[in-house]
PDB file of N, CA and C in Angstrom:
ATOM      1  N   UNK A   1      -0.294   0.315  14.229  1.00  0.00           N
ATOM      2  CA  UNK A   1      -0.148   0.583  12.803  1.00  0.00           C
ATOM      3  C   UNK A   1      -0.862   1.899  12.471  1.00  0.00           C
ATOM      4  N   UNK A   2      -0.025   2.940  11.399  1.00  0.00           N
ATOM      5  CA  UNK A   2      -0.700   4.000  11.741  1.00  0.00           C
ATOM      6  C   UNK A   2      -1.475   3.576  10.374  1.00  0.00           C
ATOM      7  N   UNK A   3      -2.780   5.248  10.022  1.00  0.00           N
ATOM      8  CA  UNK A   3      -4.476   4.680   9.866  1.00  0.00           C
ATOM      9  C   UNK A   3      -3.579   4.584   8.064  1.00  0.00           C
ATOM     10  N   UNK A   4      -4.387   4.100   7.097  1.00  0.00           N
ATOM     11  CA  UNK A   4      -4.509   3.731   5.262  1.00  0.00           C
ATOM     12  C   UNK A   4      -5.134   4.754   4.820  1.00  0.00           C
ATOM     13  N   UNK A   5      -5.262   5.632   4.050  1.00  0.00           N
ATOM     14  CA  UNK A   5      -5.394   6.714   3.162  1.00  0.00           C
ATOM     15  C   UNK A   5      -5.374   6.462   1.899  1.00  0.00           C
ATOM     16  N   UNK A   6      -6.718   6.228   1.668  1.00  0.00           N
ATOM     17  CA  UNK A   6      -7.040   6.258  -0.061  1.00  0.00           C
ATOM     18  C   UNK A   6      -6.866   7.288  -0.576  1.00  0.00           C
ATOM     19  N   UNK A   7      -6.073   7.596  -1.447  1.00  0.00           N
ATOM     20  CA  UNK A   7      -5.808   8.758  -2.005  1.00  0.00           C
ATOM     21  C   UNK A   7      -6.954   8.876  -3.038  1.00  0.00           C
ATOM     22  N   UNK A   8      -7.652   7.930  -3.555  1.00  0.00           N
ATOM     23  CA  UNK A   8      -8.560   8.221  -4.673  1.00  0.00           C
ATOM     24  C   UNK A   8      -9.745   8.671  -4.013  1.00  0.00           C
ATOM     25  N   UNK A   9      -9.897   8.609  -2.690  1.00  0.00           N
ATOM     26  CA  UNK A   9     -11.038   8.920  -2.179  1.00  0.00           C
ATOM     27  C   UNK A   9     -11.286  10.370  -1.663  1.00  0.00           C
ATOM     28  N   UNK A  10      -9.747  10.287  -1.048  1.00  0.00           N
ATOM     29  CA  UNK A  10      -9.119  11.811  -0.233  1.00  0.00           C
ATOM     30  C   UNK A  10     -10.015  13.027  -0.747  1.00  0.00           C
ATOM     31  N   UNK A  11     -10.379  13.978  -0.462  1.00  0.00           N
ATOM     32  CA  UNK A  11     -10.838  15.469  -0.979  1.00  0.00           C
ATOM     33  C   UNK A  11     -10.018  16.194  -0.733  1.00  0.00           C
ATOM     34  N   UNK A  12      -8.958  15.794   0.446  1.00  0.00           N
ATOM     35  CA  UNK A  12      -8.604  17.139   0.782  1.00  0.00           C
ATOM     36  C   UNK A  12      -8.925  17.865   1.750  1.00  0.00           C
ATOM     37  N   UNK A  13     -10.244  17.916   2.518  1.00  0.00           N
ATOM     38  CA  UNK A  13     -10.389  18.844   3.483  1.00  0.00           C
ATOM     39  C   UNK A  13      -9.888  19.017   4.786  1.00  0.00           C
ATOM     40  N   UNK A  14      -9.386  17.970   5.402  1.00  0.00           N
ATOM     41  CA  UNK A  14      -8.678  18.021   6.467  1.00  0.00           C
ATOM     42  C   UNK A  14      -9.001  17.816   7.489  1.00  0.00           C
ATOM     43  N   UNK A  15     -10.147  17.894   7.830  1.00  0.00           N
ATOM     44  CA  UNK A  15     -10.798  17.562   8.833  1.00  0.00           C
ATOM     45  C   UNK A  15     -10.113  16.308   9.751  1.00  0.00           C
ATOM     46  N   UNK A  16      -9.585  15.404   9.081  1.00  0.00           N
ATOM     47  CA  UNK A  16      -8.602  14.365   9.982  1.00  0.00           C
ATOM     48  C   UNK A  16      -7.292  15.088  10.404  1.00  0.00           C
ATOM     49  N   UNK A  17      -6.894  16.026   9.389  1.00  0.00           N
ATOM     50  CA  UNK A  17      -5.454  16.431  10.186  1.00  0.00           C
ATOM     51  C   UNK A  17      -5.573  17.301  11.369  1.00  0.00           C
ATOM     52  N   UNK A  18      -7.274  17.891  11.409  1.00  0.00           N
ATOM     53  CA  UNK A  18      -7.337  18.666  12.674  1.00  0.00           C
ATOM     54  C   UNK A  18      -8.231  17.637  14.140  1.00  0.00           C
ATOM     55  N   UNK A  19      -8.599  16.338  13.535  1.00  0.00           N
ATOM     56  CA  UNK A  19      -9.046  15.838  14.473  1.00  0.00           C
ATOM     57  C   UNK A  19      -7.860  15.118  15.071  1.00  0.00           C
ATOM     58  N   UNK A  20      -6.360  14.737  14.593  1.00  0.00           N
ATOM     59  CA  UNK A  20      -5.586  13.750  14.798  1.00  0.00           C
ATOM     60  C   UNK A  20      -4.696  14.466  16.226  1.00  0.00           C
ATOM     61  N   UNK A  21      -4.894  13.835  17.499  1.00  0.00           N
ATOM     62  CA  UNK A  21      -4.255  14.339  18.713  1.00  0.00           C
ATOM     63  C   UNK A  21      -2.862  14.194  18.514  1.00  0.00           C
ATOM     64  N   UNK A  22      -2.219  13.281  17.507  1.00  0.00           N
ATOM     65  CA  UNK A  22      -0.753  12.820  17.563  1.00  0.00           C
ATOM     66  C   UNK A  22      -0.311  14.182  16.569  1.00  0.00           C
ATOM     67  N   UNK A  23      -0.869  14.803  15.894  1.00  0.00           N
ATOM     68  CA  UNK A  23      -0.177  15.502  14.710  1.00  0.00           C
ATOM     69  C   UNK A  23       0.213  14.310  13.634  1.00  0.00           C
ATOM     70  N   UNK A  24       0.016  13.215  12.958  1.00  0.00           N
ATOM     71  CA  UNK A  24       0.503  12.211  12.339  1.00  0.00           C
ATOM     72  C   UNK A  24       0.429  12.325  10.938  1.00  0.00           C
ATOM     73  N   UNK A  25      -1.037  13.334  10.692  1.00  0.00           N
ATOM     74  CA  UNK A  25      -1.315  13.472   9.082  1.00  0.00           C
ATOM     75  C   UNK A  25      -0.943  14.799   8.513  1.00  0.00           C
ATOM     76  N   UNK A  26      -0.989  15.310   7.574  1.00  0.00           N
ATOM     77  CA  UNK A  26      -0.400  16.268   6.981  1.00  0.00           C
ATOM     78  C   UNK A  26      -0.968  15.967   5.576  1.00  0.00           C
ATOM     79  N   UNK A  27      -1.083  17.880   4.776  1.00  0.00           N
ATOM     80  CA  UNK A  27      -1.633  17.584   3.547  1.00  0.00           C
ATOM     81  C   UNK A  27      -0.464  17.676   2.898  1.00  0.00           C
ATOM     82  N   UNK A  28      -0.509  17.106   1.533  1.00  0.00           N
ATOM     83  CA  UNK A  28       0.366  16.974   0.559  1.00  0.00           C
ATOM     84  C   UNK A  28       0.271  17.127  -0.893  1.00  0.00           C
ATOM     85  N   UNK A  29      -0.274  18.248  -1.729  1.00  0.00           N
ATOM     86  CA  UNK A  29      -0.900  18.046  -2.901  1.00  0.00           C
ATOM     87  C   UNK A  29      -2.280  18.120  -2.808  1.00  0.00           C
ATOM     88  N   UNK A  30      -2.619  18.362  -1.527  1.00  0.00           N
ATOM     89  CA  UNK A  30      -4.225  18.730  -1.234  1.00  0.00           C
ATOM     90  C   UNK A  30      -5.015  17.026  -1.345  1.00  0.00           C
ATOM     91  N   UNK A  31      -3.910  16.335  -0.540  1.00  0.00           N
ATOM     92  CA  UNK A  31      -3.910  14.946   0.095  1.00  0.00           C
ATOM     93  C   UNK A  31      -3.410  14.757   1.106  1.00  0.00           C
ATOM     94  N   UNK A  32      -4.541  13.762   2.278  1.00  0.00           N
ATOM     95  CA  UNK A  32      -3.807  13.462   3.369  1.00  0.00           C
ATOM     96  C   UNK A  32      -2.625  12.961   3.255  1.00  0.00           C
ATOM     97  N   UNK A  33      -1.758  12.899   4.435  1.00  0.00           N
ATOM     98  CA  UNK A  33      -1.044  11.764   4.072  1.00  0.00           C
ATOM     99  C   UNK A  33      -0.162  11.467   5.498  1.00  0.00           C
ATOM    100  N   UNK A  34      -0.011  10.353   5.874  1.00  0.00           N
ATOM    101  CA  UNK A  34       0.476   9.628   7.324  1.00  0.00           C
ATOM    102  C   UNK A  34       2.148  10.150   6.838  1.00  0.00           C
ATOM    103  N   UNK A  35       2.503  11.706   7.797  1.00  0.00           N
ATOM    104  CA  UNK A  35       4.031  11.970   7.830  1.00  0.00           C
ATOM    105  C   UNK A  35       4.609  11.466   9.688  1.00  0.00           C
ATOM    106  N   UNK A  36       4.000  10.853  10.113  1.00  0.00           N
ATOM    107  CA  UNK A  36       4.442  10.441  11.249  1.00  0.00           C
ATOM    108  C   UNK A  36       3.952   9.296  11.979  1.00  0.00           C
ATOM    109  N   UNK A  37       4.459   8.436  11.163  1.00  0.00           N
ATOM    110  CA  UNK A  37       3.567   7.149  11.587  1.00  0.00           C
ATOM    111  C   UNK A  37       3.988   6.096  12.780  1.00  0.00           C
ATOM    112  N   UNK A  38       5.083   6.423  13.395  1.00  0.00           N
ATOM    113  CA  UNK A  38       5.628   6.009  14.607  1.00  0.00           C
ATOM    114  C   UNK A  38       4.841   7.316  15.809  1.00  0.00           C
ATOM    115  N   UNK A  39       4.325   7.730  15.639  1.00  0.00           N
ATOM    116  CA  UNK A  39       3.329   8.416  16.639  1.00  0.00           C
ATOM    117  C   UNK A  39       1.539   8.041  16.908  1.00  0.00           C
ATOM    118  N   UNK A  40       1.276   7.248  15.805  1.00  0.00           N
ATOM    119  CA  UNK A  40       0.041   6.546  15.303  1.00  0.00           C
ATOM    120  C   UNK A  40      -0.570   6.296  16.917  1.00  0.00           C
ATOM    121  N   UNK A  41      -1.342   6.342  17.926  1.00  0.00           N
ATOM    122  CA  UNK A  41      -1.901   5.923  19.001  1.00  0.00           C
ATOM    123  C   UNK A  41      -3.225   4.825  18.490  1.00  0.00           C
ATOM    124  N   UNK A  42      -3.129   4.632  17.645  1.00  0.00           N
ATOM    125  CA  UNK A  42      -4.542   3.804  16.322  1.00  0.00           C
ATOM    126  C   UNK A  42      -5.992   4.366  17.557  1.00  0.00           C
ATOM    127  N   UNK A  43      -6.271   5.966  17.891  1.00  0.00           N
ATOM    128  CA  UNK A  43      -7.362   6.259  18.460  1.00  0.00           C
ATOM    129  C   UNK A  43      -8.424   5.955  17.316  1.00  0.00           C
ATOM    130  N   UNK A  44      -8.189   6.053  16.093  1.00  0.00           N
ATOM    131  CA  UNK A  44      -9.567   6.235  15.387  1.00  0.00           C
ATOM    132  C   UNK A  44     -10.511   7.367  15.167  1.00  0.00           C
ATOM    133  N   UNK A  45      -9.958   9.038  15.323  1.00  0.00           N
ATOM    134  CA  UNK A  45     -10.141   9.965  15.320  1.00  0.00           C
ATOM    135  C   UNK A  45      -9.947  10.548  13.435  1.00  0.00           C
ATOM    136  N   UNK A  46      -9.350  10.449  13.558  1.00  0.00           N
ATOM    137  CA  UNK A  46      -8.966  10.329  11.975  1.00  0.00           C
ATOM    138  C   UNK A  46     -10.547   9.462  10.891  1.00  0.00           C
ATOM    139  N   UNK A  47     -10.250   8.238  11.482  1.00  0.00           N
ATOM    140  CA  UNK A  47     -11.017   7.674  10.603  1.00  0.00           C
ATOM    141  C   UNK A  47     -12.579   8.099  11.042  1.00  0.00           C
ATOM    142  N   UNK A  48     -13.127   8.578  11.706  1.00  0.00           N
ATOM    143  CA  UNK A  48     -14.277   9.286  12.096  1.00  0.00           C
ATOM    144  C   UNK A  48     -14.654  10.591  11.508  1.00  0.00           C
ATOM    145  N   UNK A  49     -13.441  10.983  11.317  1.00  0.00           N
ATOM    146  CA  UNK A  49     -13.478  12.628  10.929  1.00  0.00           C
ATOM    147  C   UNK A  49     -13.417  12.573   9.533  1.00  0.00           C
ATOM    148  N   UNK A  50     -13.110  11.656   8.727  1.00  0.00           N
ATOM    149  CA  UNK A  50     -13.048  11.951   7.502  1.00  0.00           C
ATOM    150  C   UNK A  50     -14.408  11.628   7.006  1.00  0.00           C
ATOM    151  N   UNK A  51     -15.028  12.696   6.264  1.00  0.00           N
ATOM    152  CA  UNK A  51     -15.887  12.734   5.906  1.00  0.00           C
ATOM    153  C   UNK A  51     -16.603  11.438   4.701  1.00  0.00           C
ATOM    154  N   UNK A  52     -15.810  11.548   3.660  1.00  0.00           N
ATOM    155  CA  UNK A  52     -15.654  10.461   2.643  1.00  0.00           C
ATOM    156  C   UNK A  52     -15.260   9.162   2.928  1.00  0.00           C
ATOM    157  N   UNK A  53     -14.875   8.841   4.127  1.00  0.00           N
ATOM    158  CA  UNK A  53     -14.510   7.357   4.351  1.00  0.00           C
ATOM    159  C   UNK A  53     -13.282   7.136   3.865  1.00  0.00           C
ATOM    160  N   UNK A  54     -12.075   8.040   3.465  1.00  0.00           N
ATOM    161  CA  UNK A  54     -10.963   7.596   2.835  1.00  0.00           C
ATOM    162  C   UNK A  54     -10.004   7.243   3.722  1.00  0.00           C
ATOM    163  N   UNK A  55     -10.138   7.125   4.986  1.00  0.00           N
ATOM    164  CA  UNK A  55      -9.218   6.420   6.155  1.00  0.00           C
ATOM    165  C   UNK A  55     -10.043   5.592   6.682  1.00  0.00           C
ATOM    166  N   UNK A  56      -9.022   4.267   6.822  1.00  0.00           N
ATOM    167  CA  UNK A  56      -8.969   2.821   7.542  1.00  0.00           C
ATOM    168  C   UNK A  56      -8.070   2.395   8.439  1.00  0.00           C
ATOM    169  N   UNK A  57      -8.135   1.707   9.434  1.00  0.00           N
ATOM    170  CA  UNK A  57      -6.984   1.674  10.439  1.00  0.00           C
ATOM    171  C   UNK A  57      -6.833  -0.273  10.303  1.00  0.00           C
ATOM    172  N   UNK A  58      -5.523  -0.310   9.283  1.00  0.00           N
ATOM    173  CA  UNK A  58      -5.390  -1.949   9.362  1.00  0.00           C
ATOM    174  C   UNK A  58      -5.851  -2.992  10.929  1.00  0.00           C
TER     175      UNK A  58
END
C-alpha cells in the first residue's frame, strides 16, 4: 500500500520526493502527493524524511 499524506500537515518541502527510490511522490500545489502508487516498495523512506510527520504507511 503506497505511504498517506496529510495534506494539512504537508509544508511542501520535499524532502520525501527526493528521499523516495520508486519516484512515487510528486509536488502538487506545493503538496506531496502519491502520483504512482503501484510502484509503492512500502520502504519507509518517505515517512522518515518528512520532516513534519505528514506521511504514514497504512
Amino acid at each position: 500500500m503506497p505511504p498517506e499524506i496529510d495534506l494539512n500537515e504537508c509544508d511542501g518541502v520535499g524532502a520525501c520526493i527526493e528521499a523516495c527510490p520508486m519516484d512515487v511522490l510528486e509536488l502538487v500545489d506545493n503538496k506531496a502527493v502519491v502520483a504512482r502508487p503501484e510502484d509503492c516498495t512500502e520502504c519507509g523512506e518517505c515517512v522518515d524524511a518528512c520532516p513534519v510527520g505528514a506521511i504514514t504507511l497504512p
